[in-house]
Protein backbone atom coordinates (compact mmCIF):
# COMPACT_ATOMS: atom_id res chain seq x y z
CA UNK A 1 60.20 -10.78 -71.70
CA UNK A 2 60.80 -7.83 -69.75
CA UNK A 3 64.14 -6.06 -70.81
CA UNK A 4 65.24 -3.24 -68.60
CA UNK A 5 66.46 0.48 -69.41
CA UNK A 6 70.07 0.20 -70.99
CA UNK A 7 71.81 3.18 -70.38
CA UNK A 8 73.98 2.75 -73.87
CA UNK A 9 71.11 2.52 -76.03
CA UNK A 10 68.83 4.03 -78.09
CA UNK A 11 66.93 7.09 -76.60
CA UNK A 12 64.51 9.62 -77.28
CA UNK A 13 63.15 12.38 -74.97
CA UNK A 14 59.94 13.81 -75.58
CA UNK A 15 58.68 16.88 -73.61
CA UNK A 16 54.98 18.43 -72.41
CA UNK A 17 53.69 19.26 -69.42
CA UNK A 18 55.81 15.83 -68.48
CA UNK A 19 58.97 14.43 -70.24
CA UNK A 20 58.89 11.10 -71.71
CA UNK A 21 62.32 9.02 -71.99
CA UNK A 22 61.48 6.41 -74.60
CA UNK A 23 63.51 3.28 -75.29
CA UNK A 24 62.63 0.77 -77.93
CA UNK A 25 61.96 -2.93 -76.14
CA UNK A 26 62.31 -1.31 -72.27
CA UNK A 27 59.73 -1.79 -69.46
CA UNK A 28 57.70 0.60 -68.19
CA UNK A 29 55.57 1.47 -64.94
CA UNK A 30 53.00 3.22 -66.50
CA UNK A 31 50.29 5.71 -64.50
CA UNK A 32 47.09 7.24 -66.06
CA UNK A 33 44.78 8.75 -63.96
CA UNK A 34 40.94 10.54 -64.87
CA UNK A 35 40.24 14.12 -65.61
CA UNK A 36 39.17 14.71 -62.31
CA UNK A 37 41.17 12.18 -59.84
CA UNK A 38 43.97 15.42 -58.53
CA UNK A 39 42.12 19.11 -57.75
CA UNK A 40 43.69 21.71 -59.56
CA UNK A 41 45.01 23.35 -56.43
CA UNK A 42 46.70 20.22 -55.79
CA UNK A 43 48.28 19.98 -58.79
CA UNK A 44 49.87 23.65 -58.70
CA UNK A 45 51.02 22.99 -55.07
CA UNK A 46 52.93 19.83 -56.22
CA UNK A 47 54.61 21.79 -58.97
CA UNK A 48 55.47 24.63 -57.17
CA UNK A 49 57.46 22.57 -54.89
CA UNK A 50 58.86 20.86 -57.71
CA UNK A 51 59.89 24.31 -58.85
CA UNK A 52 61.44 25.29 -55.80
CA UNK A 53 63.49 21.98 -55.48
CA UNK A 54 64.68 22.27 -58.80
CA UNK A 55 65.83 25.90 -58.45
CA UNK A 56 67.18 25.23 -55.13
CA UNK A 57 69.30 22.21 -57.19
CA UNK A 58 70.39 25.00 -60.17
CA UNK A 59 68.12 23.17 -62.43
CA UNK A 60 65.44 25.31 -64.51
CA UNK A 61 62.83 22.89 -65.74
CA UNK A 62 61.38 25.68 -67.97
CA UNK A 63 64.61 25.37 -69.78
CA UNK A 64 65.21 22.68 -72.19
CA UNK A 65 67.50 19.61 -71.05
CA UNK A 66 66.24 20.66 -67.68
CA UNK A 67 65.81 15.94 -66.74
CA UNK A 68 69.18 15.41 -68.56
CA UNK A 69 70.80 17.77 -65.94
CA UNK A 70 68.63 16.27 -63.54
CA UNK A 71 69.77 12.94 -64.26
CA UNK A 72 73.48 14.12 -64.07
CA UNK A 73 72.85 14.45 -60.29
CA UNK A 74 74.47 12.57 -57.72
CA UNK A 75 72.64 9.91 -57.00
CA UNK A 76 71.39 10.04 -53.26
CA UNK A 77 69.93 13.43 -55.26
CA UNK A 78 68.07 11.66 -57.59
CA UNK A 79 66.69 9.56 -55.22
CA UNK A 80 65.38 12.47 -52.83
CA UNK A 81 63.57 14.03 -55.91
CA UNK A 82 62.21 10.56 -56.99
CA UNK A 83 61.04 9.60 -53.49
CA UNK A 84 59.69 13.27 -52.82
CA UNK A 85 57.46 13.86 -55.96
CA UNK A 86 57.11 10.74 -57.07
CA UNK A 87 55.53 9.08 -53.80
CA UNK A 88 53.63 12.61 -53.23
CA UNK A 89 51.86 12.55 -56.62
CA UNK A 90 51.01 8.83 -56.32
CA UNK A 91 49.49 9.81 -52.80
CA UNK A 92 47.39 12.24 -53.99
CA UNK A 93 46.07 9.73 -56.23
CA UNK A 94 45.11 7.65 -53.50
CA UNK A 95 42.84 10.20 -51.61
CA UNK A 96 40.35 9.04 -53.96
CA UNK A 97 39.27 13.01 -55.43
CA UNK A 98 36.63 12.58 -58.01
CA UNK A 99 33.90 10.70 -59.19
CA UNK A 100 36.02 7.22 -58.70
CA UNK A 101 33.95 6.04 -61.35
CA UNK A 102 36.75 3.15 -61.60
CA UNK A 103 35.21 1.94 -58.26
CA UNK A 104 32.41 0.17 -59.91
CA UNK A 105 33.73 -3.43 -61.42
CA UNK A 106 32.01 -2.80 -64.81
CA UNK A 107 34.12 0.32 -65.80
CA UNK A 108 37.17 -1.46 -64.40
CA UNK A 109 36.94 -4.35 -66.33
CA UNK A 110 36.48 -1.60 -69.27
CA UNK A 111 40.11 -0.61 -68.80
CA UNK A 112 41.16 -4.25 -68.10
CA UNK A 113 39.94 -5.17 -71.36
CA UNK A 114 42.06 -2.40 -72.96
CA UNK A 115 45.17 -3.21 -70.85
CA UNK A 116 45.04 -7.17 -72.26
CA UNK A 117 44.07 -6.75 -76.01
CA UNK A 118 47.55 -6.10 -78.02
CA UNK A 119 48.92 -8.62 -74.62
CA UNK A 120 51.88 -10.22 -76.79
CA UNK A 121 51.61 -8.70 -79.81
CA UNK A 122 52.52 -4.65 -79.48
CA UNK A 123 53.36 -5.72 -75.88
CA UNK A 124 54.00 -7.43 -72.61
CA UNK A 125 51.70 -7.00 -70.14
CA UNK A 126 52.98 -7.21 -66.86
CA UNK A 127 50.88 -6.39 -63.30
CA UNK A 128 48.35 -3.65 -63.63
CA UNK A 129 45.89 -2.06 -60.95
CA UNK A 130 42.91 -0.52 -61.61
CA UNK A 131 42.22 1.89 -58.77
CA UNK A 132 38.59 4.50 -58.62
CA UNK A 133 40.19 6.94 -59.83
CA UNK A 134 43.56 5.74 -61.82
CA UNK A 135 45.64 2.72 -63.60
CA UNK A 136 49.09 1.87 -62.47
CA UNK A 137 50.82 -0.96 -65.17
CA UNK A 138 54.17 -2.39 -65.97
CA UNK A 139 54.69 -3.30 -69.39
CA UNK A 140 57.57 -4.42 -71.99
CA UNK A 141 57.49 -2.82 -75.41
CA UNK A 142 57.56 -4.88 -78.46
CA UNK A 143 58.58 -4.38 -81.47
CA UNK A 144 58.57 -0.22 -82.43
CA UNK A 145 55.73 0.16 -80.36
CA UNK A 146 56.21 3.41 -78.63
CA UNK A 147 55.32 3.98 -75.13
CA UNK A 148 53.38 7.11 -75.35
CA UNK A 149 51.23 6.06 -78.72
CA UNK A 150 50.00 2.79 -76.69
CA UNK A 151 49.19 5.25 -73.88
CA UNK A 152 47.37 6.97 -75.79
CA UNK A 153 45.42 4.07 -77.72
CA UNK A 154 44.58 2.26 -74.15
CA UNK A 155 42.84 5.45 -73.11
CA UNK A 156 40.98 6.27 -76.39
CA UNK A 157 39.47 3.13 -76.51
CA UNK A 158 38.17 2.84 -72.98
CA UNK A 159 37.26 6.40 -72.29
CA UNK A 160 34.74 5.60 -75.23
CA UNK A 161 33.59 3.00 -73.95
CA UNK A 162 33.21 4.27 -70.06
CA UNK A 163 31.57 7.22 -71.94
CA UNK A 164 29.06 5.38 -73.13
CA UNK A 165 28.47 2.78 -70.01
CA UNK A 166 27.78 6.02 -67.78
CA UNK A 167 26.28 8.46 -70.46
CA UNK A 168 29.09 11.00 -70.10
CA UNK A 169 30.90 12.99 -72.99
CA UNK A 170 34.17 15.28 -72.93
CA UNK A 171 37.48 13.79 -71.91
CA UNK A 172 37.79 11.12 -69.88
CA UNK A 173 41.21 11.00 -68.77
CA UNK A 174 44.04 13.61 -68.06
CA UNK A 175 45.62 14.09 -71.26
CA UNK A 176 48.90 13.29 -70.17
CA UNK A 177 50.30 9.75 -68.65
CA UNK A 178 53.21 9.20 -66.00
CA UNK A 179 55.90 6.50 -67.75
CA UNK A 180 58.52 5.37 -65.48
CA UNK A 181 61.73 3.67 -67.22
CA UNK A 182 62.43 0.41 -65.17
CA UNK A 183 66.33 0.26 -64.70
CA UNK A 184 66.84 -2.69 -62.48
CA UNK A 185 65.31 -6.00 -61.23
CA UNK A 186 64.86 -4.92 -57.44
CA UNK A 187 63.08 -1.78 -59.17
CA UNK A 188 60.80 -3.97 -61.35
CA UNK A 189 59.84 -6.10 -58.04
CA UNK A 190 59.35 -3.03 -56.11
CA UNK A 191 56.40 -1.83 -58.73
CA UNK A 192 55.33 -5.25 -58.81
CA UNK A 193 54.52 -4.67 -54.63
CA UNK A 194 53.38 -1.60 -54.99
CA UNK A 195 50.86 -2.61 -57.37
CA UNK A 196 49.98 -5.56 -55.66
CA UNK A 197 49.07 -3.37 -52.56
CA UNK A 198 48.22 0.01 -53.68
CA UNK A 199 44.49 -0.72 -52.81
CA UNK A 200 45.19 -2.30 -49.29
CA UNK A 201 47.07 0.90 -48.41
CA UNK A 202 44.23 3.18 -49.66
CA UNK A 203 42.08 1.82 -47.42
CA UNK A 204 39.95 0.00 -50.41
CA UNK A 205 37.99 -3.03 -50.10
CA UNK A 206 38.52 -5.92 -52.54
CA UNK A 207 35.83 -5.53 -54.93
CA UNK A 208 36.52 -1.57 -54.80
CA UNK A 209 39.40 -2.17 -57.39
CA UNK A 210 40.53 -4.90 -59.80
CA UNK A 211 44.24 -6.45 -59.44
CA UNK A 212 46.16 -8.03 -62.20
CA UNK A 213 48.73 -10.43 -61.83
CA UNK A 214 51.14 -11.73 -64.84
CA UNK A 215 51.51 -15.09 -63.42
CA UNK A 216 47.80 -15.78 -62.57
């Protein structure tokens, strides 16, 4: 059920403040993360380094086709950006900034409920962890459902809802998600670790975050 990035077919870029490769049918890891899980001064640090990599590389990222060159890269490149930025922004993640209103297994079960509803039928829902302050998911598109529309419909639909549960208003969630093209089975089982022990290595106790498993 889960089909893996093909490199020959279809593809579509789409660019904000992060680009989006989208695939028809691929799997995703998928990271969304609340309004106020990264301090601002955080974030600027992390993309000022980014910057300076980039430049250092000959790659402008405030030019467009700035991830197509980067993907042109040799590949012990690639995986020093990927294992730089990638594995820094997930670790800021897991300093727990915020309210870590996700802590409390109401609200999580909020999201779960989102995660599972179109479950085989827009989608296939693979692992997903619920952490205090952010979601981490794989999941194989169906049909012409696009990655960043279901994104967006997952967080809609539970920011309402955690809205109302802790009598907040305003936006919920950072605006934009983090989608990750799976392009190999040792990739795919990698995620599925991570997930598996992304709240062990924050230091969280069991019932301070709620873990999904496909096969349970």
């Amino acid at each position: 059920m889960f089909e893996l990035f093909n490199p020959q077919g279809e593809l579509r870029i789409n660019r904000g403040n992060l680009p989006h490769w989208f695939q028809p049918g691929a799997t995703y890891f998928v990271t969304f993360r609340t309004e106020d899980s990264i301090p601002k001064e955080v974030s600027d640090l992390w993309h000022r380094k980014r910057l300076d990599w980039l430049q250092r590389h000959g790659i402008d990222s405030k030019q467009p086709g700035w991830m197509e060159r980067l993907e042109q890269q040799a590949e012990s490149l690639l995986r020093e950006y990927h294992d730089t930025f990638s594995r820094e922004y997930l670790d800021s993640l897991d300093r727990g900034y915020g309210a870590c209103v996700l802590r409390e297994r109401g609200c999580a079960e909020i999201v779960a409920k989102s995660l599972k509803h179109f479950d085989n039928d827009r989608y296939y829902l693979g692992d997903f962890v619920v952490m205090p302050n952010h979601v981490h998911l794989l999941v194989g598109l169906l049909g012409t459902t696009d990655i960043q529309k279901q994104c967006y419909s997952w967080k809609k639909f539970s920011a309402g809802e955690l809205n109302k549960r802790l009598n907040l208003a305003g936006r919920f969630w950072q605006e934009e998600s983090f989608d990750h093209l799976v392009r190999s089975a040792d990739n795919f089982e990698r995620l599925q670790i991570y997930i598996a022990n992304n709240g062990p290595k924050a230091g969280l106790n069991p019932n301070e975050y709620l873990l999904w498993r496909r096969d349970q």
